[in-house]
Structure formats: structure tokens, C-alpha cells
Protein backbone atom coordinates (compact mmCIF):
# COMPACT_ATOMS: atom_id res chain seq x y z
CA UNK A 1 0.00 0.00 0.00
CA UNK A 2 0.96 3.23 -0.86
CA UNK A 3 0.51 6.57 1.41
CA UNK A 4 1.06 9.96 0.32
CA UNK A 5 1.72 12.79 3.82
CA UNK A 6 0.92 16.09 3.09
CA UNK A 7 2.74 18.75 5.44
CA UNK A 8 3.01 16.27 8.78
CA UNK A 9 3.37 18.61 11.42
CA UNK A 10 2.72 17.30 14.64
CA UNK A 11 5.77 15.31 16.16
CA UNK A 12 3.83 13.31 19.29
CA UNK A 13 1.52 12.84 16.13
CA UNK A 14 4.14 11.28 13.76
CA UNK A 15 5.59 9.18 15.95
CA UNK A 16 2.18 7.30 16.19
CA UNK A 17 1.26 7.71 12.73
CA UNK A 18 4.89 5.93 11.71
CA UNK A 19 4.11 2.59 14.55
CA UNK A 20 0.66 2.64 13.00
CA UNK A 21 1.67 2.59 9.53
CA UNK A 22 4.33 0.56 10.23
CA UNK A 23 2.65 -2.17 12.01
CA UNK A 24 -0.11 -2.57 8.41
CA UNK A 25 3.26 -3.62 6.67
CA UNK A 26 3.93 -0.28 4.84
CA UNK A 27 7.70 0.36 4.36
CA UNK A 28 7.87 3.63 2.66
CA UNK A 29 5.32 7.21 3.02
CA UNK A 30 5.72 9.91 0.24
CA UNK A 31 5.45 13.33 2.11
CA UNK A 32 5.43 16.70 0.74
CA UNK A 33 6.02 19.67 2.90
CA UNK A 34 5.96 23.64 2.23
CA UNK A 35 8.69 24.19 4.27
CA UNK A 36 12.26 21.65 5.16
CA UNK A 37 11.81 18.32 5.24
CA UNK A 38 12.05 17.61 8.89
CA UNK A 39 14.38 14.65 10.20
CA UNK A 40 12.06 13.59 13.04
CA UNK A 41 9.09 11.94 11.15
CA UNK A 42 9.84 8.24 11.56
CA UNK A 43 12.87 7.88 12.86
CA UNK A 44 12.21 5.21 15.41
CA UNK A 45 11.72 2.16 13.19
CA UNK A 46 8.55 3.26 10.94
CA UNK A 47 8.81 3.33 7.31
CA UNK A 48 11.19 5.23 5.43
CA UNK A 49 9.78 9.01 4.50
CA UNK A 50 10.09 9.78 0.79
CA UNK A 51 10.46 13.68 1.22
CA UNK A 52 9.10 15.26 -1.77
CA UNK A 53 9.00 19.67 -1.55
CA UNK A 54 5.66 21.00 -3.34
CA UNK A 55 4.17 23.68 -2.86
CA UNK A 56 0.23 23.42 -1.44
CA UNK A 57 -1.80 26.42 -3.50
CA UNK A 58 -5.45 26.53 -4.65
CA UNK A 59 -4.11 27.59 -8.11
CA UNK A 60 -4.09 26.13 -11.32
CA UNK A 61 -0.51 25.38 -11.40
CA UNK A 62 -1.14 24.14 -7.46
CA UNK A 63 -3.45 21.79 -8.60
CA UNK A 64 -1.96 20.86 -11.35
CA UNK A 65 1.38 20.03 -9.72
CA UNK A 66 -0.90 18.09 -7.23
CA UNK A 67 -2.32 16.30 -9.82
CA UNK A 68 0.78 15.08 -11.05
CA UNK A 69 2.43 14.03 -7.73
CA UNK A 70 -1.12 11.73 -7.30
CA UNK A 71 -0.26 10.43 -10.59
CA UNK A 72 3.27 9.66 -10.64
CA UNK A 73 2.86 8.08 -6.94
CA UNK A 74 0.01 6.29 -7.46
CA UNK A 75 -1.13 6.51 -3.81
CA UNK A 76 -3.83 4.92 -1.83
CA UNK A 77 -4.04 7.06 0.73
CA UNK A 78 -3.68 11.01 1.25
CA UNK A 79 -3.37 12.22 4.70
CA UNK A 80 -3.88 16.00 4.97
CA UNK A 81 -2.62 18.50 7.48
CA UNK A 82 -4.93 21.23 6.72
CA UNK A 83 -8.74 21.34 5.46
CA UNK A 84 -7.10 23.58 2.39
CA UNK A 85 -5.13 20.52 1.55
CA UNK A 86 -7.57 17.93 1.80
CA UNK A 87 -10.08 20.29 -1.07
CA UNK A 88 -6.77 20.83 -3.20
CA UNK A 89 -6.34 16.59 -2.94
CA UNK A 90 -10.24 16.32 -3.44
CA UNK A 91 -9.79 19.14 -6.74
CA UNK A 92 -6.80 17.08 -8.21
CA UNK A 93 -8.35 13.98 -8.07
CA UNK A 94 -10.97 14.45 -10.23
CA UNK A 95 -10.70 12.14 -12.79
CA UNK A 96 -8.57 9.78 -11.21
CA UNK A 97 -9.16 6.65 -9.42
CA UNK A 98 -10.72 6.54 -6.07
CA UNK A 99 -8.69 7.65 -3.39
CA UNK A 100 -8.74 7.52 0.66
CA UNK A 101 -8.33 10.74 2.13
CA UNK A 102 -7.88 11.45 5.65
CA UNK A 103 -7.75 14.55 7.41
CA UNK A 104 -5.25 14.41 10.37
CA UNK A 105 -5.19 17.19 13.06
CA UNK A 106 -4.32 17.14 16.47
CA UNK A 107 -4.57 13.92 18.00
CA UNK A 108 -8.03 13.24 15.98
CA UNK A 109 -7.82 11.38 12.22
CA UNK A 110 -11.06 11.79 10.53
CA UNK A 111 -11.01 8.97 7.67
């Protein structure tokens, strides 16, 4: 299975996210972030980040970058850090396959 991150931000948050995702047998997360790609997201034996840096807009090119990065990683789920996120996912998708999206904020996941 294959999980696409969008801006983690939450570290007591990531730390359960990577056991969780790591205990359903997924090795690697793609995760794009606006700003550095912080070295604390699964560091204690979860699955190895795939740091990918795009910019999250509710633009054409936005959502057309979006679009591609869905494409190219073929994901089955998209976890979003903001409500913004989880539209601009929702926008990009159209046309594609069904996706999983889950909105993750603090200490809640809404699936």
C-alpha cells in the first residue's frame, strides 16, 4: 500500500502515525512539505519518509502540480494536514481513481 503525507506537522503525532503505519506492513510514506523536510518523522523504526517539496496552492498550477504528484505516486491514501489541503487533494483527483483521504489534526484522524 501506498501513502502519500501532506505537510506532517505534529511530532507526538508522527511518531504514532509511523508505529501505525508501520505495524499494516507499509515500508515507505511519500510526504510533501511547504517548508524543510524535517528529520524527526519516523525515525524510530517506521517506514522510510520519501520527502518530496511542493508547494500546497489553490491555483491552477497548485493543482496541477498536485495532480501530477497523485499520478506519478500512485497513492492509496492522502493524509492532509490542513482542510485547504484535503479540497486541493479532493480538486486534483478528479478524474482519477478513487482515493482515501484522511484529514489528520491534532490527536483526531477523521477517515
Amino acid at each position: 500500500m501506498k501513502v502519500l503525507l501532506i505537510q506532517p506537522g505534529f511530532r507526538e503525532f508522527d511518531v504514532f502515525l509511523a508505529k501505525a503505519l508501520k505495524e499494516a506492513g507499509i515500508d515507505a510514506v511519500f510526504a510533501y512539505t511547504e517548508g524543510r523536510a524535517e528529520g524527526y518523522l519516523f525515525k524510530n523504526g517506521g517506514p522510510e519518509p520519501v520527502w518530496l517539496r511542493v508547494r500546497s496552492r489553490l491555483d491552477v498550477a497548485g493543482i496541477i502540480s498536485l495532480r501530477r504528484l497523485i499520478r506519478e505516486i500512485d497513492p492509496d491514501v492522502v493524509y492532509c494536514g490542513t482542510a485547504l489541503q484535503c479540497f486541493a487533494t479532493i480538486v486534483a483527483a478528479v478524474g482519477y481513481r478513487a482515493l482515501k483521504i484522511g484529514f489528520l489534526s491534532w490527536g483526531h484522524q477523521i477517515v
